[in-house]
Protein backbone atom coordinates (compact mmCIF):
# COMPACT_ATOMS: atom_id res chain seq x y z
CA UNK A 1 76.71 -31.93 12.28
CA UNK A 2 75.73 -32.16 8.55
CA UNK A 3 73.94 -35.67 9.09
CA UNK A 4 71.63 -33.71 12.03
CA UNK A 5 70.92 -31.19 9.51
CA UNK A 6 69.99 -33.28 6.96
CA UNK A 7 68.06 -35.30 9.20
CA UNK A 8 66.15 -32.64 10.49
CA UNK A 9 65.48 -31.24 6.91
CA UNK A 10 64.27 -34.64 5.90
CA UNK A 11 62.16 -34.89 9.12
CA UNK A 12 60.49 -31.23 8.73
CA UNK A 13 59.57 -32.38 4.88
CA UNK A 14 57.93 -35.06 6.08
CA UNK A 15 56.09 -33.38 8.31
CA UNK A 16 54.90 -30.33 6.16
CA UNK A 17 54.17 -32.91 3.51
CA UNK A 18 52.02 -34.98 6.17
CA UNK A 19 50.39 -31.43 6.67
CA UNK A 20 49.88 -31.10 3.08
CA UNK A 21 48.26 -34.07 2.60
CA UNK A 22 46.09 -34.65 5.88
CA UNK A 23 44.86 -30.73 4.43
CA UNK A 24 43.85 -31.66 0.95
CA UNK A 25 42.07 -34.89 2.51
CA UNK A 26 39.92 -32.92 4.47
CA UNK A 27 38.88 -30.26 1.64
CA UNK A 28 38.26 -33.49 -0.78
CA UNK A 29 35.86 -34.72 2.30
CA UNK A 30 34.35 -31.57 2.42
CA UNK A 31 33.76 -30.77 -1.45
CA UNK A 32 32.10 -34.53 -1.34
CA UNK A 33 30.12 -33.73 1.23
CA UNK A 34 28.59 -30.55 -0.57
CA UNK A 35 28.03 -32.78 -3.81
CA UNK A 36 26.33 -35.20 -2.22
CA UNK A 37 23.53 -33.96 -0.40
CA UNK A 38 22.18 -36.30 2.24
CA UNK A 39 18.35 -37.52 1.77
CA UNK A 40 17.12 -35.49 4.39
CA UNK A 41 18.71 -32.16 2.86
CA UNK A 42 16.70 -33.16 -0.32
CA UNK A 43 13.54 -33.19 1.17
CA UNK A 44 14.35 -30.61 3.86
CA UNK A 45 15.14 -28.61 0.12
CA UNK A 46 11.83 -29.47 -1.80
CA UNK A 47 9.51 -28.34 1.30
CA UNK A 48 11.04 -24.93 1.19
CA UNK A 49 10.91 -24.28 -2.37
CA UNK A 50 6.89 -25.32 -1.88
CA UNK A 51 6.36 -23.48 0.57
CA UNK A 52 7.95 -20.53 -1.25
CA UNK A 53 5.71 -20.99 -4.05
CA UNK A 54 2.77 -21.58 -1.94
CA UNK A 55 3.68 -18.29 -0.06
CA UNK A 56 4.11 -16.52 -3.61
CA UNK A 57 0.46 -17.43 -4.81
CA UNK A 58 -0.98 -16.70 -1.74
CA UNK A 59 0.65 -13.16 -1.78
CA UNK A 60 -0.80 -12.76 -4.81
CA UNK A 61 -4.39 -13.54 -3.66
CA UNK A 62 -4.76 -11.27 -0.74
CA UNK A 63 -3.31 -8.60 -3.07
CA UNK A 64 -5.95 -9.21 -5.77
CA UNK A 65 -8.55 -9.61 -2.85
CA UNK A 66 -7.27 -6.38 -1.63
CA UNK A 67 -7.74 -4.61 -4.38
CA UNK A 68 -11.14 -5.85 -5.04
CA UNK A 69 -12.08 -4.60 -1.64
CA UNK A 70 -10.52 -1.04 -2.12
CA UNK A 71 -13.00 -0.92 -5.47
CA UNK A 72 -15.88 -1.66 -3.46
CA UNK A 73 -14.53 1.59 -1.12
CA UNK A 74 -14.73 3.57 -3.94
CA UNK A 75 -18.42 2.38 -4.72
CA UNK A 76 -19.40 3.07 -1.81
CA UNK A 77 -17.15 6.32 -1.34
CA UNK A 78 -19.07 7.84 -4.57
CA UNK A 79 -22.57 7.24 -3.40
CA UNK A 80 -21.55 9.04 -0.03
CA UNK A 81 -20.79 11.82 -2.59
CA UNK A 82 -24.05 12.01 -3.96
CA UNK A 83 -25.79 11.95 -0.87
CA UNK A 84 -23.65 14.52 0.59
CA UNK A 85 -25.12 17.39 -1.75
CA UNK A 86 -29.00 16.54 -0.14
CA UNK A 87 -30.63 16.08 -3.46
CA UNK A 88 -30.86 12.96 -4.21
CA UNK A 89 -32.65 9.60 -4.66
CA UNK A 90 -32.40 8.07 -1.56
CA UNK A 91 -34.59 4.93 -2.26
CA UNK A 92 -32.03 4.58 -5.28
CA UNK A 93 -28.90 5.23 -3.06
CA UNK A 94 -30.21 2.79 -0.45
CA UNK A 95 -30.55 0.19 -3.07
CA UNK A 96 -27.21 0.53 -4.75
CA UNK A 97 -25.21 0.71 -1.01
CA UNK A 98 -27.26 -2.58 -0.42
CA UNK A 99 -25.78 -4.21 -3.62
CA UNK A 100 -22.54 -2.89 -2.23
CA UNK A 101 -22.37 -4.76 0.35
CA UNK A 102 -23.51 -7.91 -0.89
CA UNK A 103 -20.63 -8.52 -3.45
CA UNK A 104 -18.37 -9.99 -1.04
CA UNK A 105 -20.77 -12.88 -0.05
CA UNK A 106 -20.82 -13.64 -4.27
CA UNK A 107 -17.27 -13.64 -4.33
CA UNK A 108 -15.66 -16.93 -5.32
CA UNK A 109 -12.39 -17.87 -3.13
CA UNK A 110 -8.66 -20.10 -3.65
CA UNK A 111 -11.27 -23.23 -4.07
CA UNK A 112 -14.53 -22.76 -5.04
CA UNK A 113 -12.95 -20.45 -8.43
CA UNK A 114 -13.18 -24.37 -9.55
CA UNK A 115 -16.51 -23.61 -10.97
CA UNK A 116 -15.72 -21.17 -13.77
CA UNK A 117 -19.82 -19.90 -13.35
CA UNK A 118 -19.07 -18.11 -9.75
CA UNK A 119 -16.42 -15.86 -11.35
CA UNK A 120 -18.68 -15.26 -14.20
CA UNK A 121 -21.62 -14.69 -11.83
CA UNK A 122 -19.28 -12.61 -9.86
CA UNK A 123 -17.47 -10.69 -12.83
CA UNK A 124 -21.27 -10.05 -14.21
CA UNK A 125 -22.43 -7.96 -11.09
CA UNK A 126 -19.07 -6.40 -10.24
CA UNK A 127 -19.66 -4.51 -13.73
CA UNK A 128 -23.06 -4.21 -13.98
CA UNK A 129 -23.51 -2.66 -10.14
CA UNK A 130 -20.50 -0.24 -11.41
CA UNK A 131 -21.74 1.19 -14.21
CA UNK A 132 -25.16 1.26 -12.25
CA UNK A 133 -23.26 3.31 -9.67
CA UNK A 134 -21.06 5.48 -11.81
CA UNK A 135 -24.53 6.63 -14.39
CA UNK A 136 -26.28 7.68 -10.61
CA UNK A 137 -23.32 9.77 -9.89
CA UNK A 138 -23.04 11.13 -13.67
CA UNK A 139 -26.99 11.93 -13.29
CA UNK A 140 -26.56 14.19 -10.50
CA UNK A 141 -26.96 17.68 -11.26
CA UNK A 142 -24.24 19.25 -9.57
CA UNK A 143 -22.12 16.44 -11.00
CA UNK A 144 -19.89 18.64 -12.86
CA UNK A 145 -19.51 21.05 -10.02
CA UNK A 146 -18.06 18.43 -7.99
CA UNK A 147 -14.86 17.02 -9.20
CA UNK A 148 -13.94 14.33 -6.48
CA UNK A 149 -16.84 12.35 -8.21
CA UNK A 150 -14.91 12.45 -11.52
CA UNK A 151 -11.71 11.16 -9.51
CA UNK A 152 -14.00 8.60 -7.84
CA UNK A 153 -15.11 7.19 -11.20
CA UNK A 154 -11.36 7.17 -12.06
CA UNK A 155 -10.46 4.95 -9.48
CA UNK A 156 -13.06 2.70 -10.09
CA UNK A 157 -12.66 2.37 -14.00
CA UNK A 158 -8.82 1.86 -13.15
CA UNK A 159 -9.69 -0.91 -10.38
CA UNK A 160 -12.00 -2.68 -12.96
CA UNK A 161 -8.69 -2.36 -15.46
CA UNK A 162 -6.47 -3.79 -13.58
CA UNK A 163 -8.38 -7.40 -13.28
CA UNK A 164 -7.16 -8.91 -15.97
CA UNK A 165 -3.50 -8.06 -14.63
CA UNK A 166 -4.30 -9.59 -11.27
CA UNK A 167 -5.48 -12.66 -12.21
CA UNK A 168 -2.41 -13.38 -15.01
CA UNK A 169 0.01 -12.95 -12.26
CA UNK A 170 -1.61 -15.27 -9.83
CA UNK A 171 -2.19 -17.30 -12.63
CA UNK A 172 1.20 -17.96 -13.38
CA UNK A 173 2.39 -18.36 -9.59
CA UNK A 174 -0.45 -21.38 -9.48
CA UNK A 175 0.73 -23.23 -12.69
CA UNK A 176 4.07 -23.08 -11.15
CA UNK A 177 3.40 -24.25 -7.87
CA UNK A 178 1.25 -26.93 -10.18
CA UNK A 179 4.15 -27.84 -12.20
CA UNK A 180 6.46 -28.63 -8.86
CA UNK A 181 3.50 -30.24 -7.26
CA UNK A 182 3.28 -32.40 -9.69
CA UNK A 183 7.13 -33.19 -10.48
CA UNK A 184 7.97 -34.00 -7.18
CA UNK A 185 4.91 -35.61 -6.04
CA UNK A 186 6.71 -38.70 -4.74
CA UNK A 187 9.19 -37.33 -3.20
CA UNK A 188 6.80 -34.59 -0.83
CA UNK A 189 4.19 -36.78 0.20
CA UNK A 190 7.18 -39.20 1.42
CA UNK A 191 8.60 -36.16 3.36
CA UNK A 192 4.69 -35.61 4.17
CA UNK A 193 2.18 -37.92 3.67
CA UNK A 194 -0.45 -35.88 4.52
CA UNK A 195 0.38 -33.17 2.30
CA UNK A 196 -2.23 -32.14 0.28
CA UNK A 197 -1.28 -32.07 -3.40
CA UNK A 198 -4.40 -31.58 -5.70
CA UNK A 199 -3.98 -28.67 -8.14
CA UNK A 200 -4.91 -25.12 -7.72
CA UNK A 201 -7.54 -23.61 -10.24
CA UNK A 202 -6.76 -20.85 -12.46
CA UNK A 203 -8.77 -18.31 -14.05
CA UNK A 204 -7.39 -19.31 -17.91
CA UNK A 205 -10.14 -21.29 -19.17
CA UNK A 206 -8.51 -24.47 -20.49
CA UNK A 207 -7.79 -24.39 -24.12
């Protein structure tokens, strides 16, 4: 009876230690697994990151864009002003709405920002048609009776201030996505050759 029992003592041993070992195989398999990525979880990797950076300056863009469209709103919001009080120059209101509206056709884009003289060109009648605008309103004589003007010229002035901030933050998403582009050059264009790789423009002017 004591030989069974030992027996079967030795026999469930065995078996747990079977257990223990076929376990601790099988979480050294995994843990290898994990630490050695295969080469398609590598690439699959480096396309998400770019297009996460991509995505990021992009963002950035259409909210600079946007905000640069909401100024021209504004523009165009304070000249409706002034013509609302009937005594004013309309060949001079005309004129300015006009300039308005062409300001979006001057404005540079993602690409052609490559040529440093369209966001000067740009920059140059942004202001000038501004202060243009703003001095009409300001000339008005029932300027000080009507305070939405004054809030008008607020929101332009702060729109005009907050340029600079724009273009730092999209700035620094491009050299970024630059930085990776360039880094891991090899390795995206063999995930995808056709992958187009040539480095965004910035507003810094290079040093």
């Amino acid at each position: 009876m004591k030989s069974q029992k030992l027996k079967y003592r030795i026999t469930h041993v065995a078996i747990l230690m079977f257990s223990i070992g076929m376990t601790l195989n099988f979480v050294l398999s995994c843990t290898n697994k994990k630490q050695m990525p295969t080469d398609a979880d590598q690439e699959k990797s480096l396309l998400i990151k770019y297009t996460s950076l991509q995505d990021s300056v992009d963002s950035n863009w259409q909210i600079m864009i946007a905000d640069d469209d909401e100024k021209h709103q504004f523009m165009k919001r304070l000249l409706l002003e002034v013509s609302y009080t009937n005594n004013y120059d309309k060949g001079r209101f005309k004129e300015l709405n006009e300039l308005v509206d062409q300001l979006k056709s001057m404005r540079y884009d993602q690409q052609s920002m490559r040529n440093s003289d369209l966001i000067d060109a740009y920059d140059s009648a942004t202001f000038d048609l501004s202060d243009q605008i703003l001095v009409f309103a300001r000339n008005h004589p029932r300027y000080e009776d009507l305070p939405l003007m004054a809030e008008l010229i607020d929101d332009i002035n702060r729109k005009n201030n907050y340029i600079l901030m724009h273009r730092i933050h999209y700035d620094n998403w491009v050299k970024e996505l630059n930085s990776f582009k360039l880094s891991k050059r090899k390795k995206l264009l063999k995930s995808e050759p056709e992958m187009e790789l040539k480095s965004n423009p910035l507003f810094e002017l290079p040093s």
